[in-house]
Structure formats: C-alpha cells, structure tokens
N, C-alpha and C. Protein backbone atom coordinates (compact mmCIF):
# COMPACT_ATOMS: atom_id res chain seq x y z
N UNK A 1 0.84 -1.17 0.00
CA UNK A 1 0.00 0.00 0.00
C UNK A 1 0.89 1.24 0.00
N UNK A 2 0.71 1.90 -1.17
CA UNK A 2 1.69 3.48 -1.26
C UNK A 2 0.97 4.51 0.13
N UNK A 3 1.81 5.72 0.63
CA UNK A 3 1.40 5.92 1.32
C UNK A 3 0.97 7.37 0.90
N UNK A 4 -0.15 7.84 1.32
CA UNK A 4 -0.72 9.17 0.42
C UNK A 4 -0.19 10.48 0.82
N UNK A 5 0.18 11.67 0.10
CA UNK A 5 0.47 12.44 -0.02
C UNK A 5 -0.20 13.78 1.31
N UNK A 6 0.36 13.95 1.97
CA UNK A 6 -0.38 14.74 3.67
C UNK A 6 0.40 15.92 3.34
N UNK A 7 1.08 16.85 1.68
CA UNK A 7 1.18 18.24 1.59
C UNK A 7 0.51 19.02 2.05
N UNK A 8 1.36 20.49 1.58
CA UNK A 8 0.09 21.49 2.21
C UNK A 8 -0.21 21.96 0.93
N UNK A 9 0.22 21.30 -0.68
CA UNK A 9 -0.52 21.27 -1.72
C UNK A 9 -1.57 20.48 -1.86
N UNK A 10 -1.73 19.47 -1.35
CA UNK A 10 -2.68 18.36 -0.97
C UNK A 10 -4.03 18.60 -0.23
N UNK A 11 -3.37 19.57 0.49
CA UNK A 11 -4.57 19.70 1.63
C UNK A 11 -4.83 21.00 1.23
N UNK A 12 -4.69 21.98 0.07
CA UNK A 12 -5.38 22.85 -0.24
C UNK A 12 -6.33 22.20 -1.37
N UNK A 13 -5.90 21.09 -1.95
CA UNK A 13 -6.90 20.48 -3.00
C UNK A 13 -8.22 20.03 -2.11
N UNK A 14 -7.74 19.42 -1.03
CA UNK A 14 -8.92 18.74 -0.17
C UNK A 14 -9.72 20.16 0.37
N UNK A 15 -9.08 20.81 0.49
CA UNK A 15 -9.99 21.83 0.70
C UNK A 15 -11.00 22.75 -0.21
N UNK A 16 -10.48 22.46 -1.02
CA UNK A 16 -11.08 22.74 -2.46
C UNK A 16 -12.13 21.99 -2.67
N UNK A 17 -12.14 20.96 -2.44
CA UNK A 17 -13.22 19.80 -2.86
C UNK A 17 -13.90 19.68 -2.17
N UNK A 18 -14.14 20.04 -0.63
CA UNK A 18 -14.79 20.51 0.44
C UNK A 18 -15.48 21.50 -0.10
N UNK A 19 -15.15 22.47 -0.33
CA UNK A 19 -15.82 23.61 -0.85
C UNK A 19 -17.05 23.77 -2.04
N UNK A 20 -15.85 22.74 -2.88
CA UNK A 20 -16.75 22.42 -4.26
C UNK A 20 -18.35 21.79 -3.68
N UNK A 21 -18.07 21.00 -2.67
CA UNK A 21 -19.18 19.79 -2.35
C UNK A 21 -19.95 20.77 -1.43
N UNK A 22 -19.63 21.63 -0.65
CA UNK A 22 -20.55 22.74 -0.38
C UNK A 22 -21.32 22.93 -1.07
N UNK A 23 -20.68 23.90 -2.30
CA UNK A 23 -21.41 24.67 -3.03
C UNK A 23 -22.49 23.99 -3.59
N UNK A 24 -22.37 22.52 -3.75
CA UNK A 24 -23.32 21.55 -4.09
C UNK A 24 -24.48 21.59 -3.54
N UNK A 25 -24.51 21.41 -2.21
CA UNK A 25 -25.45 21.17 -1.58
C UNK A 25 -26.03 22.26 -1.31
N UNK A 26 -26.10 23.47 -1.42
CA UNK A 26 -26.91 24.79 -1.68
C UNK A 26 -26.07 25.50 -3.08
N UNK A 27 -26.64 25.11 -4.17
CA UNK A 27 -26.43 25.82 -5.41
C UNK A 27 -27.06 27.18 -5.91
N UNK A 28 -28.22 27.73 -4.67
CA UNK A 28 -28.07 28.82 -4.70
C UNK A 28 -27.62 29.73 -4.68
N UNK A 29 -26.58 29.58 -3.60
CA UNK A 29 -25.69 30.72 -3.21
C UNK A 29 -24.25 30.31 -4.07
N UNK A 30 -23.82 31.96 -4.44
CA UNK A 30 -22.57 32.10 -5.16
C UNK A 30 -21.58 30.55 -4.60
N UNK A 31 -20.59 30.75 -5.49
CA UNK A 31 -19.40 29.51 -5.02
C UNK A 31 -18.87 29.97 -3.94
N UNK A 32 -18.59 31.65 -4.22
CA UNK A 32 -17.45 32.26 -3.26
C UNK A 32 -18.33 32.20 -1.96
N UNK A 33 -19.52 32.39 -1.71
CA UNK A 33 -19.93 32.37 -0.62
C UNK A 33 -20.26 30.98 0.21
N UNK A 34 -20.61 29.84 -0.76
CA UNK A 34 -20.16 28.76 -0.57
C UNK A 34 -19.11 28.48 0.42
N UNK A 35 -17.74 29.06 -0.46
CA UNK A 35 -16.51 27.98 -0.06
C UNK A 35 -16.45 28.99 0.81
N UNK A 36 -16.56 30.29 1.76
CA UNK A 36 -16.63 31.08 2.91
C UNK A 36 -17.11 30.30 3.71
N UNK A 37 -18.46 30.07 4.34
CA UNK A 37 -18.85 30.09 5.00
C UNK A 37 -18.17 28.26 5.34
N UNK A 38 -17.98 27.17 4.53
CA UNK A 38 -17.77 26.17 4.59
C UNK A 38 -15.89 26.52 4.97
N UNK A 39 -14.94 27.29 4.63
CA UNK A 39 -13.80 27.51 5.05
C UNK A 39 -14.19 27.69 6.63
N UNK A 40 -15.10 28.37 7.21
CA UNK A 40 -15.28 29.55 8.56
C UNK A 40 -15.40 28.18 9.38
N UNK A 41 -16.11 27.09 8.62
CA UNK A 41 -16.73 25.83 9.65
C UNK A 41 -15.65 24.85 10.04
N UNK A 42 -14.81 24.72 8.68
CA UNK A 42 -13.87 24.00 9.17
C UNK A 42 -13.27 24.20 10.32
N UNK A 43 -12.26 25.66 10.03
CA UNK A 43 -11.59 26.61 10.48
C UNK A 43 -11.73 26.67 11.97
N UNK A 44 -13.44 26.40 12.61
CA UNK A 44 -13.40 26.60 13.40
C UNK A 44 -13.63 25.63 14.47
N UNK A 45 -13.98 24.22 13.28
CA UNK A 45 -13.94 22.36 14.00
C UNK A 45 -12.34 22.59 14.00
N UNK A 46 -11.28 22.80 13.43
CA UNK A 46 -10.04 22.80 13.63
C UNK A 46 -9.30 23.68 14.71
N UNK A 47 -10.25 24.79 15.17
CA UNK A 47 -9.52 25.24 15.92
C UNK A 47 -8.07 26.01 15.42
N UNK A 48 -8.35 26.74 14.59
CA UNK A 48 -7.21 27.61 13.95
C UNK A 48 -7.72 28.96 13.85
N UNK A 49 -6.42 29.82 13.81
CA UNK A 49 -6.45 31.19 12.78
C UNK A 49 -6.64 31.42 11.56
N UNK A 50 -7.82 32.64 11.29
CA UNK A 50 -8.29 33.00 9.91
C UNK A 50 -6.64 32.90 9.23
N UNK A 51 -5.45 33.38 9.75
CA UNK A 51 -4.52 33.86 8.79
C UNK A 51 -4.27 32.22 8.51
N UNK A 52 -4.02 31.03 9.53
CA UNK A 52 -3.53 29.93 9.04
C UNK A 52 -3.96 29.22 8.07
N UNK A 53 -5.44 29.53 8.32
CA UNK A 53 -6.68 28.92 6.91
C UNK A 53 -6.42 29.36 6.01
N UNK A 54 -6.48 30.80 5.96
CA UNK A 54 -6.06 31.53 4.90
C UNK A 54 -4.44 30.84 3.80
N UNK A 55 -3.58 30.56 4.98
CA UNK A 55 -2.49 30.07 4.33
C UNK A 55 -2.49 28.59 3.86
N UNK A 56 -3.29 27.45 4.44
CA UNK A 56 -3.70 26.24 4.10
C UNK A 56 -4.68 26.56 2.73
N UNK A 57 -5.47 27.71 2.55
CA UNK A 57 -6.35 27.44 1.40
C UNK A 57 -5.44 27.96 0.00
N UNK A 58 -4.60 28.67 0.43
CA UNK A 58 -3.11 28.89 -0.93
C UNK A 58 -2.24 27.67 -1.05
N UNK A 59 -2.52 26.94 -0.31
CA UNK A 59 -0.85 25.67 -0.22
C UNK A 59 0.28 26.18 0.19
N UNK A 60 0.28 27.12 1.82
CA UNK A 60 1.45 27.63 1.73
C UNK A 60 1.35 27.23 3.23
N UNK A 61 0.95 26.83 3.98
CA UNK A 61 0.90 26.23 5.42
C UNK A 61 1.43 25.30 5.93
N UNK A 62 3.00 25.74 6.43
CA UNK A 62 3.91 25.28 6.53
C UNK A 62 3.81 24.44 8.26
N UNK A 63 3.01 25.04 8.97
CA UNK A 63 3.35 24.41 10.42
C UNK A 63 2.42 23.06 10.75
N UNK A 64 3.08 21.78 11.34
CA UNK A 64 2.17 20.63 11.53
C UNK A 64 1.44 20.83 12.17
N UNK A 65 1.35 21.54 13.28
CA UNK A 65 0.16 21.47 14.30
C UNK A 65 -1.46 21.48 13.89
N UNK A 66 -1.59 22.97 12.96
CA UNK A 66 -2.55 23.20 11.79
C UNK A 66 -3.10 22.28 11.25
N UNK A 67 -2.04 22.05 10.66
CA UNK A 67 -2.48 21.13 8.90
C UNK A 67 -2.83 19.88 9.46
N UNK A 68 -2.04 19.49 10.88
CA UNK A 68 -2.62 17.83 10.98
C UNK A 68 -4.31 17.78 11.91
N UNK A 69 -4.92 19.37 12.19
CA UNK A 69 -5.92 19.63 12.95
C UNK A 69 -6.82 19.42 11.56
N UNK A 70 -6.28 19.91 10.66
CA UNK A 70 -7.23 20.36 9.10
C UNK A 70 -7.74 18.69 8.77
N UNK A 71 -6.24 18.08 8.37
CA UNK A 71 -6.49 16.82 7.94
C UNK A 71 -7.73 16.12 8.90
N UNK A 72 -7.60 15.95 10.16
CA UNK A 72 -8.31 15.17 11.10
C UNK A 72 -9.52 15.90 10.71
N UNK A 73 -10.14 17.30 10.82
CA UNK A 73 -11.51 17.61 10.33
C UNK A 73 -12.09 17.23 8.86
N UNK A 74 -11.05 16.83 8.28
CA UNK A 74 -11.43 16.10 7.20
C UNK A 74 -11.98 14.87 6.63
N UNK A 75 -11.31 14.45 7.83
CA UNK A 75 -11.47 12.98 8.09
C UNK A 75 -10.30 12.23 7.45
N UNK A 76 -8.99 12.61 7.73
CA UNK A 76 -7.78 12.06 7.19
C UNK A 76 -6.54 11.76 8.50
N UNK A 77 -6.28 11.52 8.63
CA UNK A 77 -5.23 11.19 10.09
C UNK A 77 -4.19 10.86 9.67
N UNK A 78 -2.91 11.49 9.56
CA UNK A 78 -1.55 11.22 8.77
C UNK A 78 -1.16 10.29 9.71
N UNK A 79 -1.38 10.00 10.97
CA UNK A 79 -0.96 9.04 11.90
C UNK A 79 -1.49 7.85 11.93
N UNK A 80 -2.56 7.70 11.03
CA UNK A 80 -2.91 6.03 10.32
C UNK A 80 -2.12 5.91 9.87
N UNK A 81 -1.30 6.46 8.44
CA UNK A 81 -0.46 6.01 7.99
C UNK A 81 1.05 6.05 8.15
N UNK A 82 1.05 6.55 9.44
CA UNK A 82 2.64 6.17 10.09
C UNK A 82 3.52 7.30 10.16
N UNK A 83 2.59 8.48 9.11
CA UNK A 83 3.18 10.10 8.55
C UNK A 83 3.09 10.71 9.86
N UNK A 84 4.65 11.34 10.19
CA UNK A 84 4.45 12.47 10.96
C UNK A 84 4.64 13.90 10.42
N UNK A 85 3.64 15.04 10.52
CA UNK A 85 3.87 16.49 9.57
C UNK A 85 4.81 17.20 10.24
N UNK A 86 6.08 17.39 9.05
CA UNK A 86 7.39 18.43 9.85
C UNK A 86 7.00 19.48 9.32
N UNK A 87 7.92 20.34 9.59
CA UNK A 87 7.77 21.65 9.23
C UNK A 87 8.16 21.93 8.06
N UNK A 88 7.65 22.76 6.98
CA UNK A 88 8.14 22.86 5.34
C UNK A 88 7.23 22.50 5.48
C-alpha cells in the first residue's frame, strides 16, 4: 500500500473539494460564498487562525500542528499512515 500524499498542496486540493461539495449542496448561493462560510466551519472544528486557513487554502501552510488539525476535520489522520507532519 503506497502511502498518500499529507502536503500542504494536498490539503489545499482537499480543501477545495470541500468547498466544491458545499457549493453543491446549496447551489443557490454564489461559489465564493459557498466555499466562505464552509472555510469559517472548518476553520473553526479545527480550531485555527483565519490567517492559518487563509495560508492552508493557498498551499502555503507550513506548520504541523494546523495542517494535521485540518487533515483530522477532514477525516484524514496522517498518523494512520505512520506520517508524521514536519515543518516545510
């Protein structure tokens, strides 16, 4: 079994697709307001800063503490697969 990719390019895609699947489920409202209010929810099951979200939703969120709070609200656990998140 290869072991999957726990970037913080990775986890701006997953976040993306979160968003996308928002916007799904109320296609009324704009995308952008969509992927807002669905960023704000994560953001705040994770227990982070607007600026860190902010930097996880560019792929530039360099610190593990974050990104492995993001993954777990995702429903991803880099510690199933044995991954520990360094810094970079």
């Amino acid at each position: 079994m290869s072991v999957p990719s726990f970037s913080p390019a990775m986890l701006q895609l997953f976040l993306y697709a979160h968003c996308v699947a928002a916007h799904g489920r109320t296609p009324r409202l704009k995308f952008q307001t969509a992927a807002e209010r669905e960023k704000a929810r994560l953001r705040k099951l994770a227990r982070i800063t607007v600026n860190q979200m902010h930097s996880a939703w560019m792929g530039r969120l360099p610190t593990p503490e974050p990104r492995a709070r993001l993954w777990a609200v995702l429903g991803h656990f880099p510690s199933d697969f044995g991954v520990v998140l360094t810094h970079g």
